[in-house]
N, C-alpha and C. Protein backbone atom coordinates (compact mmCIF):
# COMPACT_ATOMS: atom_id res chain seq x y z
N UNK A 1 89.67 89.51 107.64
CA UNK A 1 90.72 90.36 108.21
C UNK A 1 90.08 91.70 108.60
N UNK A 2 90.97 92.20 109.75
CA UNK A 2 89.83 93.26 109.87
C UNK A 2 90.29 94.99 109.53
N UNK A 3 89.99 95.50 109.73
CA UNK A 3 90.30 97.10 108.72
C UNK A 3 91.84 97.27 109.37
N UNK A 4 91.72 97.32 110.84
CA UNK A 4 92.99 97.55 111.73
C UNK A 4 94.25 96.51 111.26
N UNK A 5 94.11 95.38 110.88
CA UNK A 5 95.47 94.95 110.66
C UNK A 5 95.49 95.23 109.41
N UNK A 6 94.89 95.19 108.62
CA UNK A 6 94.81 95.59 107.31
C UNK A 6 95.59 96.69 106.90
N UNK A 7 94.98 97.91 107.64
CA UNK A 7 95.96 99.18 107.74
C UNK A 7 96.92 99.16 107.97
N UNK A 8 97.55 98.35 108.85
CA UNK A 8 99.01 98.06 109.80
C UNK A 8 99.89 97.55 109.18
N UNK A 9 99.65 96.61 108.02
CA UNK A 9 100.40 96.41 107.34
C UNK A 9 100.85 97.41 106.31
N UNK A 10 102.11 97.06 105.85
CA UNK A 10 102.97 97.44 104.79
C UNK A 10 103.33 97.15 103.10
N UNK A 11 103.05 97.34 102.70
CA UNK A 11 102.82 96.98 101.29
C UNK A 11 104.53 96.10 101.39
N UNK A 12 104.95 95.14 100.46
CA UNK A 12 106.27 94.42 100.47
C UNK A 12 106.95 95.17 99.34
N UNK A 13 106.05 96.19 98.36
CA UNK A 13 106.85 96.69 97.51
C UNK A 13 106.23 97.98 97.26
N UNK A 14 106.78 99.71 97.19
CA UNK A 14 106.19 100.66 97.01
C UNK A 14 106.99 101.45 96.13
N UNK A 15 106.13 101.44 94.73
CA UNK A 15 107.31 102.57 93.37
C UNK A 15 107.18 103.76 94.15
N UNK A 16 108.68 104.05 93.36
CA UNK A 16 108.57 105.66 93.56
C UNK A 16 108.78 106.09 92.12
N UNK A 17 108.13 106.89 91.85
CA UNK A 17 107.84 107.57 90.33
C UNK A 17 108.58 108.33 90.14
N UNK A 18 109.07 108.97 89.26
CA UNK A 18 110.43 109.93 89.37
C UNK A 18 109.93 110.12 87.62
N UNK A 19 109.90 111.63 86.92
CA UNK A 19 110.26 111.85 85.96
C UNK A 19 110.82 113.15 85.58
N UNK A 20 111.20 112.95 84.47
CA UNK A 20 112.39 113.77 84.22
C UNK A 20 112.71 114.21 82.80
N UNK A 21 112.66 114.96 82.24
CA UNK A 21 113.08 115.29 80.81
C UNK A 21 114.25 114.77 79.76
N UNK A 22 115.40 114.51 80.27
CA UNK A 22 116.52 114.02 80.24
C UNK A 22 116.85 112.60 81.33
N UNK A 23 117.66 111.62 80.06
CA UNK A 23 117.95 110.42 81.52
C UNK A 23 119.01 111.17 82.34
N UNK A 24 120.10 112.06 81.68
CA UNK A 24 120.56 112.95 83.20
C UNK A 24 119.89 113.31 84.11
N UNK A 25 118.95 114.02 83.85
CA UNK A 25 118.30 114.49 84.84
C UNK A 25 117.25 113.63 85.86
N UNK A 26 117.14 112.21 85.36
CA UNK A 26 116.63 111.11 85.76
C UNK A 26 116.70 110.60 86.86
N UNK A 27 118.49 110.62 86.77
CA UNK A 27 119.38 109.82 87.32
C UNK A 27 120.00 111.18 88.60
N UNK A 28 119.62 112.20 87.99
CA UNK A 28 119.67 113.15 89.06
C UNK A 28 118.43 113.12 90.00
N UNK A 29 117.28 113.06 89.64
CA UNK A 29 116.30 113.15 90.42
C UNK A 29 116.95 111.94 91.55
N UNK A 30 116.84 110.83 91.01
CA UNK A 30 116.87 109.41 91.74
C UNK A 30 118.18 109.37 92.79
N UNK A 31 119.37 109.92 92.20
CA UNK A 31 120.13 110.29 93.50
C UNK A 31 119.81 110.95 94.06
N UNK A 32 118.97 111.70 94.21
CA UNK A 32 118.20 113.09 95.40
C UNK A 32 117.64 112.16 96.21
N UNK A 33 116.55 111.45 95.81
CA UNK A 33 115.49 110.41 96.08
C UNK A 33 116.49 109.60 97.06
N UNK A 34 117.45 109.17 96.26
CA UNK A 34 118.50 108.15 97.67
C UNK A 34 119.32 108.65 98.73
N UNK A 35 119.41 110.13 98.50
CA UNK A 35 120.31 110.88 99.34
C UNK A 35 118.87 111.16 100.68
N UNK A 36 117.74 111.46 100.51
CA UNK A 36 117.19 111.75 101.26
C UNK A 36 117.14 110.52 102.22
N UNK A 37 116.45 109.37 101.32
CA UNK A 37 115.85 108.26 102.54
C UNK A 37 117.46 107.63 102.96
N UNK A 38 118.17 107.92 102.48
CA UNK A 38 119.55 107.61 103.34
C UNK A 38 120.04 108.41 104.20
N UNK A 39 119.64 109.93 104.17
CA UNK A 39 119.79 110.79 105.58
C UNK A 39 118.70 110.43 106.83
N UNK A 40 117.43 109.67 106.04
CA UNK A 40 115.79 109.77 106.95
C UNK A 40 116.00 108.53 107.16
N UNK A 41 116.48 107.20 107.62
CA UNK A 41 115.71 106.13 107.56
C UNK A 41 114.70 106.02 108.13
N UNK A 42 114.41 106.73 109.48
CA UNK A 42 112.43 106.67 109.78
C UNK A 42 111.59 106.79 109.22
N UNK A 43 111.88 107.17 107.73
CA UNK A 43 110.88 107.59 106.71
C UNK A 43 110.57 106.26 106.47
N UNK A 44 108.63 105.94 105.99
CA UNK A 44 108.40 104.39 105.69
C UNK A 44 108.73 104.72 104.14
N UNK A 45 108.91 103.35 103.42
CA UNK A 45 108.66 103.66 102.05
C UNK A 45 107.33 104.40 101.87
N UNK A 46 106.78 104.19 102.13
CA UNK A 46 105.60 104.60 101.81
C UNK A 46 105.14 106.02 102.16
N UNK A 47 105.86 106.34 103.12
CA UNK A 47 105.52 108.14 103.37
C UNK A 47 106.66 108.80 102.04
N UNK A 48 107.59 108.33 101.89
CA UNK A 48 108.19 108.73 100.77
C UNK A 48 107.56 108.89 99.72
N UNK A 49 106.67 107.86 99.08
CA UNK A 49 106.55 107.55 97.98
C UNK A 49 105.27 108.17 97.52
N UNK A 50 104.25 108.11 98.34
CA UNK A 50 102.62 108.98 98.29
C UNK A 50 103.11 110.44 97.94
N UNK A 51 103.70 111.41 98.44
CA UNK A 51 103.71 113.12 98.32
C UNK A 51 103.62 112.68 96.44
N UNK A 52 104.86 112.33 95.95
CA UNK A 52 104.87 112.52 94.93
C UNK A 52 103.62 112.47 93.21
N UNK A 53 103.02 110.75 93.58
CA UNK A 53 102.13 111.39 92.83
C UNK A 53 100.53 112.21 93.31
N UNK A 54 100.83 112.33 94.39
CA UNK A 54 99.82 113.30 94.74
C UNK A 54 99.89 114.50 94.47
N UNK A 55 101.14 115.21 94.61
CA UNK A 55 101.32 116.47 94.25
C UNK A 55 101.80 116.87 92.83
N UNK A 56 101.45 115.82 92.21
CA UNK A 56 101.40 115.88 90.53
C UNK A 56 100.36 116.01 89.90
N UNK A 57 98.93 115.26 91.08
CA UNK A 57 98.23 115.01 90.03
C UNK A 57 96.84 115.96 89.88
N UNK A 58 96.17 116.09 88.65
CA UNK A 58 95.64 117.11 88.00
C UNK A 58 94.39 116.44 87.78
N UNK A 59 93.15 117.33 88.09
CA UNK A 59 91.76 117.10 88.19
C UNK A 59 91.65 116.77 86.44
């Protein structure tokens, strides 16, 4: 297979990580999380889902 379709494809399943101190606040994050990609649907899963643990994570 070659790099180009490789790339082109879509993963069939992409977590989104969500944490939270409280399961209120859990369940708050995660309705945020659904309110957005339900205002965006052009968003891929996957552009959604990368910011997050990237901008968590620590050298």
């Amino acid at each position: 297979m070659s790099a180009s379709v490789a790339e082109s494809r879509s993963p069939a399943v992409v977590p989104w990580l969500l944490s939270a101190k409280s399961p209120v606040a859990l369940r708050t994050q995660a309705a945020r999380l659904a309110a957005m990609t339900h205002s965006a649907p052009e968003l891929s899963p996957v552009a959604v889902g990368w910011p997050a643990p990237a901008s968590t994570a620590r050298p």
